[in-house]
Protein backbone atom coordinates (compact mmCIF):
# COMPACT_ATOMS: atom_id res chain seq x y z
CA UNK A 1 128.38 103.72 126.47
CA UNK A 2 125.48 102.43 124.78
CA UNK A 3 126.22 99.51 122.09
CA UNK A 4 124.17 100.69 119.16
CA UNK A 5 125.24 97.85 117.07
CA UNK A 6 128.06 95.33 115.83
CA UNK A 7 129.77 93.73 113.31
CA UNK A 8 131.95 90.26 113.09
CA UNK A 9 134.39 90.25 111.07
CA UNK A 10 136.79 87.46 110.05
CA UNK A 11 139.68 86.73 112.84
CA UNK A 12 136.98 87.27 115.90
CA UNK A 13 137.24 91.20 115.34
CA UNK A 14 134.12 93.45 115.33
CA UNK A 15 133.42 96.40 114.66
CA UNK A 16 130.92 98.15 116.95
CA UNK A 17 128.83 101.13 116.76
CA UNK A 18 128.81 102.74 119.85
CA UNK A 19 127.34 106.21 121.48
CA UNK A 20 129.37 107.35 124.59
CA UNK A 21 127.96 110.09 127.42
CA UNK A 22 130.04 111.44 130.17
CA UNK A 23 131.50 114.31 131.90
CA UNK A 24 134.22 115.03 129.52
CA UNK A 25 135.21 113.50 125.94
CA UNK A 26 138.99 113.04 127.08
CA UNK A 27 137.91 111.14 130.00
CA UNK A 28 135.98 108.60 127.63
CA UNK A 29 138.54 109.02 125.10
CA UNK A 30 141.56 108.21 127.03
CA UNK A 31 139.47 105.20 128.61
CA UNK A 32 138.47 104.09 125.65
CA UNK A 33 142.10 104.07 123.79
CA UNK A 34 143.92 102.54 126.63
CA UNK A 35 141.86 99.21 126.84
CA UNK A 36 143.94 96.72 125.56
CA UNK A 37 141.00 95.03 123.14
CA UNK A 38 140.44 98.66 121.15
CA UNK A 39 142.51 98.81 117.98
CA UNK A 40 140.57 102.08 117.16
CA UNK A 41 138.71 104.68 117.74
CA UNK A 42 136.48 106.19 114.83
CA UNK A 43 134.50 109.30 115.27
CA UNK A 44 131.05 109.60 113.28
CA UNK A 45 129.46 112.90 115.27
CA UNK A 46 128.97 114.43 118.35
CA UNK A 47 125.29 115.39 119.09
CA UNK A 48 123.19 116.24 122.75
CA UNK A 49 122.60 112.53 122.81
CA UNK A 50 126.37 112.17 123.22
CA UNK A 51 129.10 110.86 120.68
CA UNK A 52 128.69 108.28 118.22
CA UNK A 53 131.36 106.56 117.01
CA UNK A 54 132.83 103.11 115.93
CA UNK A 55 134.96 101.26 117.57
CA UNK A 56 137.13 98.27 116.13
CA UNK A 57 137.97 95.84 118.84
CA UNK A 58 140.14 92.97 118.51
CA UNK A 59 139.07 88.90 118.93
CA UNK A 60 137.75 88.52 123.10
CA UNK A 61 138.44 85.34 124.62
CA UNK A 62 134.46 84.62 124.76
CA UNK A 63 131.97 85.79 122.34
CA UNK A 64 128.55 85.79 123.33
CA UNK A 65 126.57 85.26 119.76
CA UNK A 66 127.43 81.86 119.87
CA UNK A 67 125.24 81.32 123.25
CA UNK A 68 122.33 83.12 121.76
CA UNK A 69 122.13 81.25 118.74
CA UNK A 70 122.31 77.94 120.17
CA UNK A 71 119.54 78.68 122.75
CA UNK A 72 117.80 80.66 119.80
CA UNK A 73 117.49 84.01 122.33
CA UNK A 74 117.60 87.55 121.16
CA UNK A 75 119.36 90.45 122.54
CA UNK A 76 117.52 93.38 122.28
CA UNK A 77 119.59 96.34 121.00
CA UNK A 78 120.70 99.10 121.77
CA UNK A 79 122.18 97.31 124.88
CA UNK A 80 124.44 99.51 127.36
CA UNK A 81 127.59 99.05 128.89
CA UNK A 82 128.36 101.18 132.26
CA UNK A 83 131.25 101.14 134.34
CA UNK A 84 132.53 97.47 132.32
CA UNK A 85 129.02 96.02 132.97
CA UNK A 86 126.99 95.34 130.06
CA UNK A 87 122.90 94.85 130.59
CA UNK A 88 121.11 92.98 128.38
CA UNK A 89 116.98 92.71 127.75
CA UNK A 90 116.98 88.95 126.23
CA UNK A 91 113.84 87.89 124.58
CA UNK A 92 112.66 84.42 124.16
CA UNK A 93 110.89 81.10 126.01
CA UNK A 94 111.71 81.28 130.05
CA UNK A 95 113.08 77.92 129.57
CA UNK A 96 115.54 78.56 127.15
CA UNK A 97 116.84 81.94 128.26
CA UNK A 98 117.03 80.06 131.76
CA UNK A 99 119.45 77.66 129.84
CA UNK A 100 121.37 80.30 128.60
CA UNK A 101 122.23 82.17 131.80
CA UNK A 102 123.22 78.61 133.48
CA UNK A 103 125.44 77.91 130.90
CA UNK A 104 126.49 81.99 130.58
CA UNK A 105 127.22 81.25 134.44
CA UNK A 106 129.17 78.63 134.12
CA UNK A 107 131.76 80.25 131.22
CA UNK A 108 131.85 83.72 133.12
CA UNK A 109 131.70 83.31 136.72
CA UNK A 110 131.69 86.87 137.44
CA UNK A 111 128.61 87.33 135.34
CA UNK A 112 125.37 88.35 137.55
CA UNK A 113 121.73 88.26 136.69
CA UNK A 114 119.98 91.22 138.35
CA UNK A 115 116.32 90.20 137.24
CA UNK A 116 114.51 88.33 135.15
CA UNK A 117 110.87 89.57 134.09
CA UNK A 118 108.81 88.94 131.91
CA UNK A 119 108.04 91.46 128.87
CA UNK A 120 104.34 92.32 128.79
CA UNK A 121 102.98 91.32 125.64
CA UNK A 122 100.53 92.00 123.64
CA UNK A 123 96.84 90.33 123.79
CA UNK A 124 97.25 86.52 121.98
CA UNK A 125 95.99 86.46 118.40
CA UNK A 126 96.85 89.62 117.96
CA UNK A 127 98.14 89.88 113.65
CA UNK A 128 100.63 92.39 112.90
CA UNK A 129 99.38 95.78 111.93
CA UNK A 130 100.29 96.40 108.09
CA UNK A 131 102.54 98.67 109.37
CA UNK A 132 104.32 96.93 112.08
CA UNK A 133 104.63 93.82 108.78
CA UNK A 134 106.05 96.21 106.49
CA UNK A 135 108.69 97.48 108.69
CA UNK A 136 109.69 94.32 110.03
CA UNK A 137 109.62 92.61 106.75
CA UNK A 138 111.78 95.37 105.18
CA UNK A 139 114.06 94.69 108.67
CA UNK A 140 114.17 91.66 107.29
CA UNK A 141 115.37 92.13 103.89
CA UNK A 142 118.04 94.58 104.78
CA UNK A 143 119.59 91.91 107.18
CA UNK A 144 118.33 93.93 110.17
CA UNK A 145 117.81 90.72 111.52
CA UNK A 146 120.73 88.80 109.93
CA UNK A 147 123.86 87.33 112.45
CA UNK A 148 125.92 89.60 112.07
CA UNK A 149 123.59 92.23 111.19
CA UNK A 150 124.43 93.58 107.66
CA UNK A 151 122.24 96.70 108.45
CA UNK A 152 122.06 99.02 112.02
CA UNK A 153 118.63 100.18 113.54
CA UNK A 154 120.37 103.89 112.59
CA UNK A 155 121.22 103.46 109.11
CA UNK A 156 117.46 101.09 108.88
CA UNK A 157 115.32 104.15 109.94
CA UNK A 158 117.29 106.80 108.18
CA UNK A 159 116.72 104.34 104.87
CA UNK A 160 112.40 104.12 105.91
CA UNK A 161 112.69 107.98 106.26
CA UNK A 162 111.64 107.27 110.24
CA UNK A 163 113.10 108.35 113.70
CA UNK A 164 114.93 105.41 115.08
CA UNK A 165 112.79 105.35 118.31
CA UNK A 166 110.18 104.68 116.22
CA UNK A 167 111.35 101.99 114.43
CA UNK A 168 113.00 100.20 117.37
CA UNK A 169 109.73 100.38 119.09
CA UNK A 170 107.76 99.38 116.19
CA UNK A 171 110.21 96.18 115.48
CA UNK A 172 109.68 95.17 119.53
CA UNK A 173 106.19 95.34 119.26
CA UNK A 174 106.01 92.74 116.14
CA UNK A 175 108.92 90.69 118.04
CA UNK A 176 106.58 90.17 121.10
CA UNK A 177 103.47 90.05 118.51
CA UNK A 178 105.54 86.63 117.00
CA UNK A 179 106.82 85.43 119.72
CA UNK A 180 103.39 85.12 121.16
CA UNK A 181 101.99 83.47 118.38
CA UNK A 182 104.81 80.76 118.40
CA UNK A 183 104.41 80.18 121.89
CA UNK A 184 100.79 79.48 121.69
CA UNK A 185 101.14 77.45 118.75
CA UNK A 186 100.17 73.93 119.67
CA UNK A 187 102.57 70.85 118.58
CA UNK A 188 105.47 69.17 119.97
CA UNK A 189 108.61 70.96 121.42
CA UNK A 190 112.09 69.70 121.01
């Protein structure tokens, strides 16, 4: 199942837009509707890349937004769960995602890291092509970026008229591109 994207809504519940692949649909189907935390199951369309559908699932005793925006560190999306196990690409500063996973560690013991790399990024000094700007600052003004996210990478490229590949990989690109340019920044860090 890969996590497409979310939504929080009041009482801890979110909504989440999800695209499952397996052998059959009534395996995933029966799987899915027999977890205790789904209140429902919401089918959008079935296509070769598998089903996409949303799922509403009720409040989970740990949320992990709240961990991410206190150690300011993105989660790259779409993110996949497989088998229960959910993997994660995190982008920000070593030393803060670093923080993160300790304190990640601490609240869910049986969480695991399997690797931490670093992304290769672009050359420093590097602007933003006008293109890679005007998609991330339309990103931007649809809430693309927003917590929660008012807009999905989906419904974002089929507004631009784009594939969503694209987009995604065009909206990485100017992530690394900034990030880069922060960390390089001189000044003081807090």
């Amino acid at each position: 199942m890969d996590v497409l994207d979310w939504l929080q809504l009041d009482g801890g519940i979110f909504v989440l837009e999800v695209r499952v692949r397996g052998p059959t649909e009534e395996s995933w189907e029966r799987e899915l509707k027999s977890n205790p935390i789904v209140e429902r199951v919401e089918w959008l369309n079935h296509s070769e890349e598998g089903v996409h559908l949303l799922l509403t699932v009720k409040r989970m005793e740990f949320g992990f937004m709240p961990l991410f925006q206190k150690h300011r560190v993105m989660r790259r999306r779409p993110y996949s769960i497989r088998h229960g196990i959910a993997s994660w690409v995190l982008i920000g500063p070593e030393s803060r995602i670093r923080a993160l996973l300790r304190e990640l560690m601490v609240r869910v013991p049986l969480a695991r890291v399997e690797s931490i790399r670093p992304l290769k990024a672009p050359p420093r000094g590097l602007p933003l092509t006008r293109r890679q700007e005007e998609l991330f600052r339309k990103a931007i003004e649809e809430g693309y970026f927003a917590v929660p996210s008012r807009i999905s990478l989906t419904e974002l490229a089929r507004r631009l008229g784009i594939s969503k590949s694209t987009l995604s990989t065009s909206l990485a690109t100017a992530e690394l591109r900034l990030l880069d340019l922060i960390r390089s920044e001189p000044g003081p860090r807090s």
